[in-house]
N, C-alpha and C. Protein backbone atom coordinates (compact mmCIF):
# COMPACT_ATOMS: atom_id res chain seq x y z
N UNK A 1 -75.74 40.66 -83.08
CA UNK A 1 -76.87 40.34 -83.94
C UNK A 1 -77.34 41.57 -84.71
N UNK A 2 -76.96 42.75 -83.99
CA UNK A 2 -77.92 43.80 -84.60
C UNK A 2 -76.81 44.14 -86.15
N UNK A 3 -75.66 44.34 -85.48
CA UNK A 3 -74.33 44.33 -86.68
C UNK A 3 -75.11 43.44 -88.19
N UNK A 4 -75.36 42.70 -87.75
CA UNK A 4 -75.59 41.32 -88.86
C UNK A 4 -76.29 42.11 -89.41
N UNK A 5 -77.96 42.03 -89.11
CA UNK A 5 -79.12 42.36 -89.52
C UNK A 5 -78.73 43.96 -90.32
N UNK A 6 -77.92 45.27 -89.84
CA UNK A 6 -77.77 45.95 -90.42
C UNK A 6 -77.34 45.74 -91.35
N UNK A 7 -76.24 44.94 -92.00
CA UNK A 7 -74.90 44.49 -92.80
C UNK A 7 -76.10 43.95 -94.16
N UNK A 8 -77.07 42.91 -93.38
CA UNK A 8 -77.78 42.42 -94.08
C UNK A 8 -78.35 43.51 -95.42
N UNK A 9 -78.80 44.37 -94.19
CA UNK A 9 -79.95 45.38 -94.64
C UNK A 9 -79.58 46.16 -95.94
N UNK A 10 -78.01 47.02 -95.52
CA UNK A 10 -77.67 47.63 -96.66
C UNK A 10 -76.98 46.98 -97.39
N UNK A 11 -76.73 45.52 -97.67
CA UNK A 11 -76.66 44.70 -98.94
C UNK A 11 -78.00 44.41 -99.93
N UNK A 12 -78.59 44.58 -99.19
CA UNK A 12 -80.39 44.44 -99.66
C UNK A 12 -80.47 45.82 -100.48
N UNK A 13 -80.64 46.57 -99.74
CA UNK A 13 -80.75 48.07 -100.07
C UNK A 13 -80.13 48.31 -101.58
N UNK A 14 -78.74 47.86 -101.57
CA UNK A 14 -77.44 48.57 -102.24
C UNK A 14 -78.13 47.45 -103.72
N UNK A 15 -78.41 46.52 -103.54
CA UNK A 15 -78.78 45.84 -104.68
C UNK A 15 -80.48 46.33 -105.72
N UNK A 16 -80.89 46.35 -104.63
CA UNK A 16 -82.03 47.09 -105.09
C UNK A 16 -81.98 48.57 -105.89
N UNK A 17 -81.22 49.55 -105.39
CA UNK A 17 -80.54 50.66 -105.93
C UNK A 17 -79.76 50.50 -107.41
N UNK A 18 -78.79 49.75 -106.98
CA UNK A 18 -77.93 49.64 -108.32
C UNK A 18 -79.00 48.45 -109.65
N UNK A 19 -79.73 47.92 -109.11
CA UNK A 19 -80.88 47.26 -110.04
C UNK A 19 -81.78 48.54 -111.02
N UNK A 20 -82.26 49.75 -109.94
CA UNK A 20 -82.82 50.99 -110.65
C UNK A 20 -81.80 51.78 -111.43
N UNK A 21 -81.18 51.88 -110.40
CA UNK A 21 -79.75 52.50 -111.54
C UNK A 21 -79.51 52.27 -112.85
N UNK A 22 -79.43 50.78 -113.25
CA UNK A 22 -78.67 49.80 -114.36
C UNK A 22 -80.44 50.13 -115.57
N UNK A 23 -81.51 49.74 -114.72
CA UNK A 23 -82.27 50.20 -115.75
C UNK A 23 -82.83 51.44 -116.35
N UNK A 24 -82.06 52.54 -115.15
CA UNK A 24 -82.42 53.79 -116.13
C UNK A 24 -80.97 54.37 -116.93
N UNK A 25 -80.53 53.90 -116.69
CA UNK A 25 -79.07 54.15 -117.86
C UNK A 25 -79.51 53.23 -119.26
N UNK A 26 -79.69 54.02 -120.50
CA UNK A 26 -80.19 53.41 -121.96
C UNK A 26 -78.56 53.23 -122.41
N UNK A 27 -77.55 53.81 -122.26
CA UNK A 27 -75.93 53.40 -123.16
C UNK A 27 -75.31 52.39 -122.37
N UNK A 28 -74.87 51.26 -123.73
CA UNK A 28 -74.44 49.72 -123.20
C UNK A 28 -73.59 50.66 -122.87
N UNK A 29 -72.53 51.55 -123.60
CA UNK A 29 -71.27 51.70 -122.84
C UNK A 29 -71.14 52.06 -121.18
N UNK A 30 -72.07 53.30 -120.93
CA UNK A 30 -72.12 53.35 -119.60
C UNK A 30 -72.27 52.26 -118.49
N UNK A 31 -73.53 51.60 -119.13
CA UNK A 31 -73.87 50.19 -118.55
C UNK A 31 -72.49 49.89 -117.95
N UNK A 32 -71.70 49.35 -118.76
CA UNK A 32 -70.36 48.74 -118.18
C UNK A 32 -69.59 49.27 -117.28
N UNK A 33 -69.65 50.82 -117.42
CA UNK A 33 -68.52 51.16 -116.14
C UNK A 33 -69.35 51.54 -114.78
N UNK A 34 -70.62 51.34 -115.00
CA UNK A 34 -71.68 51.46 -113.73
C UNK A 34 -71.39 50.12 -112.96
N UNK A 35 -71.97 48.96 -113.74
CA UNK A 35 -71.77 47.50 -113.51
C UNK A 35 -70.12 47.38 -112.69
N UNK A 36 -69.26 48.28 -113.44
CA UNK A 36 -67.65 47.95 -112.79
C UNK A 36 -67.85 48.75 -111.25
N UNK A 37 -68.77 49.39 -110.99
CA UNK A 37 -69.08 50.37 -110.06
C UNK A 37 -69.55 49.91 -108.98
N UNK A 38 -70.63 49.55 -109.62
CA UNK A 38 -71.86 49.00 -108.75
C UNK A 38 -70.79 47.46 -107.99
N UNK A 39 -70.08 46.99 -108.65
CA UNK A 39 -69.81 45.05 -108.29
C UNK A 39 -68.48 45.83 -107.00
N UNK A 40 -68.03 46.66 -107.49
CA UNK A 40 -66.88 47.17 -106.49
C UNK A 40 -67.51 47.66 -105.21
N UNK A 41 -68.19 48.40 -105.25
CA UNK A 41 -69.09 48.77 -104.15
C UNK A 41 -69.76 47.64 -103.17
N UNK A 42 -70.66 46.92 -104.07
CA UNK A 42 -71.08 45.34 -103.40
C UNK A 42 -70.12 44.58 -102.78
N UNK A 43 -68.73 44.52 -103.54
CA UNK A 43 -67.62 43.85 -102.86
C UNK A 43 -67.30 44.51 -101.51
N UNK A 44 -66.91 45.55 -101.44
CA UNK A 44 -66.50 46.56 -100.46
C UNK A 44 -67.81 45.92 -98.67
N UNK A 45 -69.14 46.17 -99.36
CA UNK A 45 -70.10 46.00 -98.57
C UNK A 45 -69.90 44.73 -98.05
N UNK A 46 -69.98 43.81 -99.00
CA UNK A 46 -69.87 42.21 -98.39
C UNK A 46 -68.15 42.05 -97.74
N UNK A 47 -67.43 42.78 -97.99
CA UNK A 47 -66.10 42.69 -97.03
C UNK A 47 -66.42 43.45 -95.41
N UNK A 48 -67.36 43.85 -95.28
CA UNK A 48 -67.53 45.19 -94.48
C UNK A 48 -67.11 44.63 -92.93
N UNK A 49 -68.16 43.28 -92.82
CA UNK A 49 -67.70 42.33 -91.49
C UNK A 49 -66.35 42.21 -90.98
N UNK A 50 -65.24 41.79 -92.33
CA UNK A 50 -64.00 41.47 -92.24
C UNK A 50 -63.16 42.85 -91.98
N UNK A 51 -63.57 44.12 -92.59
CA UNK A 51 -62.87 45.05 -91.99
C UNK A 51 -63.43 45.27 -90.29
N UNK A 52 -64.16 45.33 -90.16
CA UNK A 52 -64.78 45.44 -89.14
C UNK A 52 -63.79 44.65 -87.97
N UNK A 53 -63.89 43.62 -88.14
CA UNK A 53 -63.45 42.42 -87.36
C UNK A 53 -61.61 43.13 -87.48
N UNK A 54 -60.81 43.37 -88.28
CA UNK A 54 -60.04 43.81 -88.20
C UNK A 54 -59.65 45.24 -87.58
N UNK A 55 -60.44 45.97 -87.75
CA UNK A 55 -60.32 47.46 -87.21
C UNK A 55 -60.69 47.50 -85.36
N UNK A 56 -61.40 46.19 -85.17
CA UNK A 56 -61.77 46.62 -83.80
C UNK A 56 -61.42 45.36 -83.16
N UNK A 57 -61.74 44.38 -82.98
CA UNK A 57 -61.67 43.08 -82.58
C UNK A 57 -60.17 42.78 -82.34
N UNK A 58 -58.99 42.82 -84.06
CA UNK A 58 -57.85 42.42 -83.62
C UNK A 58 -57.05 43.15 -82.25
N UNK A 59 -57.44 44.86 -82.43
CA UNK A 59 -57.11 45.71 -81.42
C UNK A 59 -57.20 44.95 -79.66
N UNK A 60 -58.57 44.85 -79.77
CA UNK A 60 -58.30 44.20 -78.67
C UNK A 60 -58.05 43.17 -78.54
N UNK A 61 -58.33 42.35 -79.30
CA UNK A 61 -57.18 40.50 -79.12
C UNK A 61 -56.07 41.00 -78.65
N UNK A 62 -55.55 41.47 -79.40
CA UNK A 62 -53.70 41.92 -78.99
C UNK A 62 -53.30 42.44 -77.61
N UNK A 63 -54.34 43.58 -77.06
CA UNK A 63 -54.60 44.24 -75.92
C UNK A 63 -54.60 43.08 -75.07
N UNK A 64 -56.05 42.38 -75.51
CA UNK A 64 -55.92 41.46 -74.12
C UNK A 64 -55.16 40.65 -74.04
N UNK A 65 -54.56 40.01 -75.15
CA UNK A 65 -53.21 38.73 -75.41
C UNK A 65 -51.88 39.62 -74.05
N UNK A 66 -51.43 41.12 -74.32
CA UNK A 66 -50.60 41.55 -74.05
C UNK A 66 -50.68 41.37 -72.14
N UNK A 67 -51.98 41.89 -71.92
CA UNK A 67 -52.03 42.13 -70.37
C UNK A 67 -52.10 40.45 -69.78
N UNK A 68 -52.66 39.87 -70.73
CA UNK A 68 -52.86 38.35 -70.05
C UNK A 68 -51.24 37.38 -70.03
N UNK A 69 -50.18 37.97 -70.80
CA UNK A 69 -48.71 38.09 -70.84
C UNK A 69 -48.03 38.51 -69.85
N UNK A 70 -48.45 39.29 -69.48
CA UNK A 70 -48.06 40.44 -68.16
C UNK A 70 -48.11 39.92 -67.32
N UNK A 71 -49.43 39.65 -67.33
CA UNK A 71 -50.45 38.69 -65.82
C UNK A 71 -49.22 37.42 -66.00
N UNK A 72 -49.44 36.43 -66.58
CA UNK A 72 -48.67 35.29 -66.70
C UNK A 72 -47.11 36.05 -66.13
N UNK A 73 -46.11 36.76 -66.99
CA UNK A 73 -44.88 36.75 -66.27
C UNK A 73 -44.92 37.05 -64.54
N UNK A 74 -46.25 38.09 -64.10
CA UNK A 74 -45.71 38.36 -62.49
C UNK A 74 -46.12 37.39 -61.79
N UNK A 75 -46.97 36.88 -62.37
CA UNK A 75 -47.53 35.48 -62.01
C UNK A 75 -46.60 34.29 -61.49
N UNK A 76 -45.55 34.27 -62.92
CA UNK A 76 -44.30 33.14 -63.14
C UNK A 76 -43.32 33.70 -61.47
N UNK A 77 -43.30 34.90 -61.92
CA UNK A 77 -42.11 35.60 -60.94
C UNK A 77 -42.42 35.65 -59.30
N UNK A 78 -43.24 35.92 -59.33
CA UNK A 78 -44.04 35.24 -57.47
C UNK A 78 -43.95 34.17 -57.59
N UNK A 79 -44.67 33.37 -58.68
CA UNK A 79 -44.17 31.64 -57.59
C UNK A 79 -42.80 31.38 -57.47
N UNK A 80 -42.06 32.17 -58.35
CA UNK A 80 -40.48 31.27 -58.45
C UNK A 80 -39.86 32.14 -57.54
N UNK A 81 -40.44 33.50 -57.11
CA UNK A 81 -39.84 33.88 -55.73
C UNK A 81 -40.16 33.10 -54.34
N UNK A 82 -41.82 32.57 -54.47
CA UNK A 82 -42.31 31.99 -53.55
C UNK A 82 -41.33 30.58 -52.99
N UNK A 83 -41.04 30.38 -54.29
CA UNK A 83 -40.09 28.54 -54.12
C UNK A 83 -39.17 28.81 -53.56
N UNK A 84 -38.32 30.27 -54.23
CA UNK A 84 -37.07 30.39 -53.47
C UNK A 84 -37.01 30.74 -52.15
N UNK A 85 -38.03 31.48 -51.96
CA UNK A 85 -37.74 31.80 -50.31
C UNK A 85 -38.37 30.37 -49.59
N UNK A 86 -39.36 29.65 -50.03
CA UNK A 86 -39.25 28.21 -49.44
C UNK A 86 -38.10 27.41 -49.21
N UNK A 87 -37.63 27.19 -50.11
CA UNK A 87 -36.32 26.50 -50.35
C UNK A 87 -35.37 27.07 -49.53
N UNK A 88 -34.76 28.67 -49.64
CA UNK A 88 -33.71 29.31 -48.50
C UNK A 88 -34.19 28.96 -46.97
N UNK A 89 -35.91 29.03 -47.18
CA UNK A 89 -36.00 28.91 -45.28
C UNK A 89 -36.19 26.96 -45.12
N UNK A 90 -36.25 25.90 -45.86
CA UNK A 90 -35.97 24.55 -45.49
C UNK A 90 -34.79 24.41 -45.28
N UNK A 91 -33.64 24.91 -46.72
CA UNK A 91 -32.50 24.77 -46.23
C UNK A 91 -31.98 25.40 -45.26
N UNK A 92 -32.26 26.32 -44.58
CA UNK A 92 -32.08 26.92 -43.15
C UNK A 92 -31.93 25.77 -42.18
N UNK A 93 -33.58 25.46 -42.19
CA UNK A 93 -34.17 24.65 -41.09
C UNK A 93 -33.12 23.18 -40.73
N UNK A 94 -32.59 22.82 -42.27
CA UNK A 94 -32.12 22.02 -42.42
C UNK A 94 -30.47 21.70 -41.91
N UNK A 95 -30.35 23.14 -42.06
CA UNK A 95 -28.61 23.32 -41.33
C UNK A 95 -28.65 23.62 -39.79
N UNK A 96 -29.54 24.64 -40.19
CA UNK A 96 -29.63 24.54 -38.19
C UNK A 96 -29.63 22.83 -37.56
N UNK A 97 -30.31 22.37 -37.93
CA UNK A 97 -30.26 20.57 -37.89
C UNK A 97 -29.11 19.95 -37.40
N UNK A 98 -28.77 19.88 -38.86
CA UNK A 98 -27.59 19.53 -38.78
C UNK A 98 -26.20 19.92 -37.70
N UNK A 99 -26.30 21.14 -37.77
CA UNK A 99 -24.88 21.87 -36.80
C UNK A 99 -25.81 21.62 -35.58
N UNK A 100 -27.19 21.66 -34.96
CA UNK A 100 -27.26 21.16 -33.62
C UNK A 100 -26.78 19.95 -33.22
N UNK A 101 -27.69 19.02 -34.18
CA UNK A 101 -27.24 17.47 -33.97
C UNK A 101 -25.50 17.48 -33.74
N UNK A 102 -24.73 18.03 -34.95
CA UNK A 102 -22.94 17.36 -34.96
C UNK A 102 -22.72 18.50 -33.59
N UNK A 103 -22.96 19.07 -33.00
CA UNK A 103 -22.69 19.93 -31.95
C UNK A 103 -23.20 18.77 -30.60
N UNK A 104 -24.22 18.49 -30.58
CA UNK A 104 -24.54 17.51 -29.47
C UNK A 104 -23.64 16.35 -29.50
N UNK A 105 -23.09 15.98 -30.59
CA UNK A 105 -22.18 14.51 -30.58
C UNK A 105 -20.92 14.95 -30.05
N UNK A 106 -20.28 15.72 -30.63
CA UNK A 106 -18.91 16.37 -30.44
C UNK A 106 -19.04 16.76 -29.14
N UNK A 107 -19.98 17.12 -28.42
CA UNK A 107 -19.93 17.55 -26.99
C UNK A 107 -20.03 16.38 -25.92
N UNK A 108 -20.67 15.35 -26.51
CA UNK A 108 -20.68 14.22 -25.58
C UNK A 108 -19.58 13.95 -25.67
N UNK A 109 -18.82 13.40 -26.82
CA UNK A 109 -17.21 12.34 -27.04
C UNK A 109 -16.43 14.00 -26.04
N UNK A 110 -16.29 14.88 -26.40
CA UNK A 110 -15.38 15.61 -25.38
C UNK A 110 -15.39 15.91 -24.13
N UNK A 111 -16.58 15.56 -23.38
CA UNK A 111 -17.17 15.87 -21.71
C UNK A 111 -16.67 15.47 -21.07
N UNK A 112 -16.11 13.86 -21.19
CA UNK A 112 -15.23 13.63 -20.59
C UNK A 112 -14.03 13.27 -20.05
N UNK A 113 -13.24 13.56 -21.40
CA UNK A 113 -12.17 13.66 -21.29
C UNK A 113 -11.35 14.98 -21.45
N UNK A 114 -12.14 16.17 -21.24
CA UNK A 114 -11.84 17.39 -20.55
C UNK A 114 -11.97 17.74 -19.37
N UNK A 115 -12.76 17.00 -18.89
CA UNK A 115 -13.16 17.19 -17.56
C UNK A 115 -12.16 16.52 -16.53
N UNK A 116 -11.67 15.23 -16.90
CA UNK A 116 -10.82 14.48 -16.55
C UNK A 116 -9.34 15.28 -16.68
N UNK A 117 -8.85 15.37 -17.68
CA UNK A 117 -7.49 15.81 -17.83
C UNK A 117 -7.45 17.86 -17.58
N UNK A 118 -8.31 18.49 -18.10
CA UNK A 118 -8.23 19.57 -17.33
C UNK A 118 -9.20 20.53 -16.76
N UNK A 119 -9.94 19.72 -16.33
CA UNK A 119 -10.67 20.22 -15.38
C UNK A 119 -12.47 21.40 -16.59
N UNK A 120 -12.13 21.54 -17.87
CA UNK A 120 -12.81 22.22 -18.44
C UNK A 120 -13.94 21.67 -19.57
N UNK A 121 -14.77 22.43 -19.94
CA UNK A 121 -15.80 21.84 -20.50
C UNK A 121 -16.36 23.58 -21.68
N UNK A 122 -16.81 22.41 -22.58
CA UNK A 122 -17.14 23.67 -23.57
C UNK A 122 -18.36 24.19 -23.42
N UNK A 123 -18.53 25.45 -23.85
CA UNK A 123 -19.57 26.39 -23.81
C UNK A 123 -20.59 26.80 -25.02
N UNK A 124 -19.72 26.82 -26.10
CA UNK A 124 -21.04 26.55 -27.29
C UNK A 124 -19.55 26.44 -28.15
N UNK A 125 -20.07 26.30 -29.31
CA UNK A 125 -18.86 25.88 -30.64
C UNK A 125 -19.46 26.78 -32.29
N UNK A 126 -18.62 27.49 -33.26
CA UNK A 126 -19.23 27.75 -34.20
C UNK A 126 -18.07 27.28 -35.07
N UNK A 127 -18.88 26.38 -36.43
CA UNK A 127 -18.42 26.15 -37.32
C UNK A 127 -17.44 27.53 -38.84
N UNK A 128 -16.68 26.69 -39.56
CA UNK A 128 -16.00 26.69 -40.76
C UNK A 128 -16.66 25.80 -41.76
N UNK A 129 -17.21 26.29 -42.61
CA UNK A 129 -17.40 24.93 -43.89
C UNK A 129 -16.69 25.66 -45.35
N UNK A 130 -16.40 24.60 -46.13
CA UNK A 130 -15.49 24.77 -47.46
C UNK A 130 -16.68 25.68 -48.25
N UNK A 131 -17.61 25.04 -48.11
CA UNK A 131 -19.19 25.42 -48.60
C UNK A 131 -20.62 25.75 -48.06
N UNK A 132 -20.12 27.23 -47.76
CA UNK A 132 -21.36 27.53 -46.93
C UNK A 132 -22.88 26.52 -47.31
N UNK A 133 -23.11 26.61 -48.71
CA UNK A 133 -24.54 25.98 -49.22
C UNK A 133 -24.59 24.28 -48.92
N UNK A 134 -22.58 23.62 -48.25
CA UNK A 134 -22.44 22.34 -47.93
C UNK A 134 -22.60 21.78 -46.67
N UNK A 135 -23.79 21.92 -45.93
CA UNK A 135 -23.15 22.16 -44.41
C UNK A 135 -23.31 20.32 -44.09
N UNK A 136 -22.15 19.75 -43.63
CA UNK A 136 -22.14 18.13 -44.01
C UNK A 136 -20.21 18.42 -42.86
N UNK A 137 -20.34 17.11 -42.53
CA UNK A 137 -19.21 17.12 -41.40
C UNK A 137 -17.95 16.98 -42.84
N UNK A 138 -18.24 16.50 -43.81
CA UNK A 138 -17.20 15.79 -44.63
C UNK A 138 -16.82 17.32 -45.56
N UNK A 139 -17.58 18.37 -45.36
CA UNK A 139 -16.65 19.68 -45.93
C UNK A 139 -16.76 20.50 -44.85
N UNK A 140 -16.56 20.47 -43.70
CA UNK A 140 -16.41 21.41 -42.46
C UNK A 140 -14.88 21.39 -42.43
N UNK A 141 -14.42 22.58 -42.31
CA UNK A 141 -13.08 23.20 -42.33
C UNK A 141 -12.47 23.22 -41.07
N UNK A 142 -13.16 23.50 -40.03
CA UNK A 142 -12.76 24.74 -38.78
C UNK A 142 -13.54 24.28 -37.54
N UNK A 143 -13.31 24.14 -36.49
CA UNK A 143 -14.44 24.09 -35.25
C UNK A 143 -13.53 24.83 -34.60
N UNK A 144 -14.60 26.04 -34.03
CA UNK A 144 -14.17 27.31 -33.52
C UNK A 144 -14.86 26.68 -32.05
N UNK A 145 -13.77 26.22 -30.99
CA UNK A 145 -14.24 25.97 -29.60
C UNK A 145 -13.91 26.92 -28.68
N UNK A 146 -15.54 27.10 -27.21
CA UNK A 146 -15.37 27.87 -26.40
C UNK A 146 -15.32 27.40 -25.29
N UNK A 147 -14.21 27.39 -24.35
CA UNK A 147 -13.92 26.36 -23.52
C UNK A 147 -13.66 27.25 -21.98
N UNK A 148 -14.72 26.87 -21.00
CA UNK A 148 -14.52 27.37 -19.83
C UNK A 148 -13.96 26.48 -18.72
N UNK A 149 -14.02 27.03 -17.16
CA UNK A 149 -13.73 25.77 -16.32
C UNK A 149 -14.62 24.96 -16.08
N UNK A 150 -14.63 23.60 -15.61
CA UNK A 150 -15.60 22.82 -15.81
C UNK A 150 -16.23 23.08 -14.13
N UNK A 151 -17.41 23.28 -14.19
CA UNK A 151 -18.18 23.51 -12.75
C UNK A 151 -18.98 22.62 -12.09
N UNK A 152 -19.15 22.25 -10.40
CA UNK A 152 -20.15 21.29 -9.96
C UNK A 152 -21.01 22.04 -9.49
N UNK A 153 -21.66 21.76 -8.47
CA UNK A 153 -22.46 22.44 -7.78
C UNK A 153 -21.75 23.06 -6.79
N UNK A 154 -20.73 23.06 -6.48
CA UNK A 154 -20.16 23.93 -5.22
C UNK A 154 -19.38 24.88 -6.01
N UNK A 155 -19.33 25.26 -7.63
CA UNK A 155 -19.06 26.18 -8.23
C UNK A 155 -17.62 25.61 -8.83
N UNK A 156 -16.40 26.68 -8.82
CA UNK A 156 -15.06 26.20 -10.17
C UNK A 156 -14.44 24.60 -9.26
N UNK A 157 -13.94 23.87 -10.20
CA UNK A 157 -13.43 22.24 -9.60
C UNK A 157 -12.02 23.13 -9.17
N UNK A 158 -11.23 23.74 -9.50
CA UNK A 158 -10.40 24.50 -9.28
C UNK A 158 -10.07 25.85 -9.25
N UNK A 159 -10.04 26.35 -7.86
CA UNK A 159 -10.22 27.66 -7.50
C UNK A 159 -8.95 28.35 -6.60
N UNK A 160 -8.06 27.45 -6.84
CA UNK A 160 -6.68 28.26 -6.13
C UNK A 160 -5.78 28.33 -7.31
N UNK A 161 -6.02 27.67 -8.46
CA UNK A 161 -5.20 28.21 -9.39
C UNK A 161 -5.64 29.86 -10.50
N UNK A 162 -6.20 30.47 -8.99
CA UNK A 162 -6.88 32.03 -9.66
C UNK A 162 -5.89 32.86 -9.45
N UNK A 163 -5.08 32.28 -8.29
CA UNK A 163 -3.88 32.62 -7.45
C UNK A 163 -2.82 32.21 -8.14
N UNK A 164 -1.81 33.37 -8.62
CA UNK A 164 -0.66 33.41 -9.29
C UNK A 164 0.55 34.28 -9.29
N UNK A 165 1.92 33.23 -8.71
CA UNK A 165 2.85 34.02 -8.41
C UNK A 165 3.58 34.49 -9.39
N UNK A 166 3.75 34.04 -10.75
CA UNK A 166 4.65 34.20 -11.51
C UNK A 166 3.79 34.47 -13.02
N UNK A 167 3.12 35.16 -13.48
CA UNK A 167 2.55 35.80 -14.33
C UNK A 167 2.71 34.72 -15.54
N UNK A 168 4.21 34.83 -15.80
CA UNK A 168 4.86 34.40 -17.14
C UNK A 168 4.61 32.79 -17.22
N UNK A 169 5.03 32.38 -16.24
CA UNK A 169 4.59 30.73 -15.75
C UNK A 169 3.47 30.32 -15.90
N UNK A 170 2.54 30.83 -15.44
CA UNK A 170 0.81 31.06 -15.64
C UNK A 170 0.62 31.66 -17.27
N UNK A 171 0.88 32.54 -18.11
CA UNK A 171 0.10 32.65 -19.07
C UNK A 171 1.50 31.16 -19.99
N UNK A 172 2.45 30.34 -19.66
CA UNK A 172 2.79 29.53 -20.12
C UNK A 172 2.07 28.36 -20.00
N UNK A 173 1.48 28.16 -18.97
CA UNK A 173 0.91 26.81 -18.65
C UNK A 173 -0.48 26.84 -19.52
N UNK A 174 -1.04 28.33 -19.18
CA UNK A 174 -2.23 28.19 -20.29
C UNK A 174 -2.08 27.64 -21.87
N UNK A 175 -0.80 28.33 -22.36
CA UNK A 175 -0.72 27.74 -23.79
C UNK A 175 -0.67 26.28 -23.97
N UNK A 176 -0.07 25.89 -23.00
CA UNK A 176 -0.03 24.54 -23.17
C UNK A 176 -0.87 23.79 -22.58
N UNK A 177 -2.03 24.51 -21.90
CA UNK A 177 -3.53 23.62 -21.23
C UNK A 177 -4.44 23.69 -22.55
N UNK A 178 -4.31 24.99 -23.82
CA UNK A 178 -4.98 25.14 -24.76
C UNK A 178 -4.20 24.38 -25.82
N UNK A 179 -2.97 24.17 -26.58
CA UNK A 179 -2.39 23.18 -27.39
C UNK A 179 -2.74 21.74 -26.68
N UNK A 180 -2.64 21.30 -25.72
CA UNK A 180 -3.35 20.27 -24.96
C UNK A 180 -4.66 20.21 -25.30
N UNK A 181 -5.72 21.03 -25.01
CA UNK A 181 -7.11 20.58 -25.05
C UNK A 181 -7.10 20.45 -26.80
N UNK A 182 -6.25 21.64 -27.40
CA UNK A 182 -6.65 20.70 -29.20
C UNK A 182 -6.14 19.55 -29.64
N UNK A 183 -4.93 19.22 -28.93
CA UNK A 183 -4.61 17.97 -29.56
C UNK A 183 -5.79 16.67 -28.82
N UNK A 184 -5.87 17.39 -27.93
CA UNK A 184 -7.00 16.14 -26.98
C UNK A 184 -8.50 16.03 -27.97
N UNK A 185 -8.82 17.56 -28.45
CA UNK A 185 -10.38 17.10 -29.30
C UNK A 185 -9.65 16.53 -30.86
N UNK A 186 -8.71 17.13 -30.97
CA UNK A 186 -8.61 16.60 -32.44
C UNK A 186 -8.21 14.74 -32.70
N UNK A 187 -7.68 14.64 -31.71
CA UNK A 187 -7.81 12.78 -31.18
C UNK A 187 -9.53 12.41 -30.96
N UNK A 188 -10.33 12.92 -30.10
CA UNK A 188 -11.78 12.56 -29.83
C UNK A 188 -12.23 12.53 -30.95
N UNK A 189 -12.49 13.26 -31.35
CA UNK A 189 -13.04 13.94 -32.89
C UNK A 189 -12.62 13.17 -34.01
N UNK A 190 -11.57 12.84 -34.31
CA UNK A 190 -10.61 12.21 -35.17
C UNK A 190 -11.15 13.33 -36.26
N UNK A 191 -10.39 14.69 -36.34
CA UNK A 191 -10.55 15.55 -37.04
C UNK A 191 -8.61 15.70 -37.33
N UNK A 192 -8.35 14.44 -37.83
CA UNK A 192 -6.69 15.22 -38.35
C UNK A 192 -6.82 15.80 -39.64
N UNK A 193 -7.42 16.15 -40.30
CA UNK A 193 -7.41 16.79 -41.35
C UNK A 193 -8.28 18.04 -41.52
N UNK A 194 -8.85 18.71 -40.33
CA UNK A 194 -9.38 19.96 -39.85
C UNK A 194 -8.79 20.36 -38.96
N UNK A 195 -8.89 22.09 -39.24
CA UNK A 195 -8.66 22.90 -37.91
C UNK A 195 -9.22 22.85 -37.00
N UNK A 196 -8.73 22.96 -35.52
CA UNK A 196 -9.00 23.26 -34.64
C UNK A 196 -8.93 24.66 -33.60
N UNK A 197 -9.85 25.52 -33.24
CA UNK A 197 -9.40 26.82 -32.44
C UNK A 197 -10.34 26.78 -31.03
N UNK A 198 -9.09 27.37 -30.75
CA UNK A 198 -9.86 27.03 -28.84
C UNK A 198 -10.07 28.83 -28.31
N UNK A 199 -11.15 28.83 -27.88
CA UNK A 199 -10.96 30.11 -26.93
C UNK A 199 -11.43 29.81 -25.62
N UNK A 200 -10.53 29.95 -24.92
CA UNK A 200 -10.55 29.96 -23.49
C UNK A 200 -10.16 31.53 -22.51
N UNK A 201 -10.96 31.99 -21.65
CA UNK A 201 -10.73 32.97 -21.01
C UNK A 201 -9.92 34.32 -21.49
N UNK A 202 -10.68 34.63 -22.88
CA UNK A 202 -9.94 35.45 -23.96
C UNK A 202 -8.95 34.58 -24.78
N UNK A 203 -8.17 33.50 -24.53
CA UNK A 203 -6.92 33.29 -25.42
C UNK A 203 -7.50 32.76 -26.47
N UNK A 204 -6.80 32.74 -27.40
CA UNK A 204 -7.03 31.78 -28.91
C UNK A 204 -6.05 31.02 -29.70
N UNK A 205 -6.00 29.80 -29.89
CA UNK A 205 -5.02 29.36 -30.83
C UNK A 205 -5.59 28.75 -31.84
């Protein structure tokens, strides 16, 4: 307000002046280039707001446009970090899920018909998928099985075969108790079109 009232003031002023001016000059000619004087000056004054408004005002429009830009991108960039790490820890939650659940099924259909034919039972299992980001039974590659002896309460179901006369005979029978137990899950399972790997008591196939 006070801006105004000044602005006002020396437009008031400036007219009053160039009014004394114009009547103590007696030559029309001068008259005219005073008058070209005086109207340029008045113009200048009555623009004065608009420079004004330009010299200080746009400065900071722009200033604050710029930081409130700023603000907005880290703004953008936290939530869309915020989503992503939401999203990485559901889909977590979501696979862990999944590989518990297909881990509990696969362990029931095999309990007992390992237990039956050789005496063993699995210990935990870790997957293969085509697509880590796919975790779904229909792109699982690989079931990496850990297969011990199967135990009751009076401890191993078989405990004299710890006892071994012929080394070579014994690490033969194993290969073929472990090609046995995969062809046995890959029948349970009906996984003929996935790998199967067994580890039993160090071995692996």
């Amino acid at each position: 307000m006070e801006v105004v009232i000044q602005w006002v003031t020396q437009i008031i002023l400036f007219i009053v002046i160039a009014t004394i001016i114009d009547l103590l000059i007696p030559a029309e000619a001068m008259k005219r280039y005073v008058k070209l004087a005086v109207g340029l000056i008045l113009l200048l004054i009555l623009l004065k707001p608009i420079f004004h408004i330009f010299n200080t005002d746009i400065e900071k429009s722009i200033e604050t446009s710029i930081n409130q830009l700023e603000q907005e991108n880290n703004l953008n960039e936290t939530m869309e970090n915020q989503i992503e790490f939401q999203k990485k820890e559901i889909q977590g939650t979501q696979h862990a899920y999944i590989l518990e659940q297909m881990t509990v099924q696969l362990e029931d259909l095999a309990e007992e018909p390992l237990k039956e034919e050789y005496q063993a039972e699995i210990t935990t299992m870790d997957y293969v998928f085509n697509d880590p980001e796919d975790i779904s039974f229909e792109r699982l590659a690989e079931v990496i099985v850990y297969i011990n002896e199967a135990q009751n309460g009076e401890g191993a179901v078989s405990t004299v075969e710890d006892v071994t006369v012929d080394p070579q005979q014994n690490e033969g029978e194993s290969e073929k108790d472990i090609i046995g137990i995969e062809m046995l899950l890959k029948d349970v399972w009906e996984l003929t079109d996935k790998k199967v790997s067994i580890n039993w008591e160090g071995g692996t196939s």
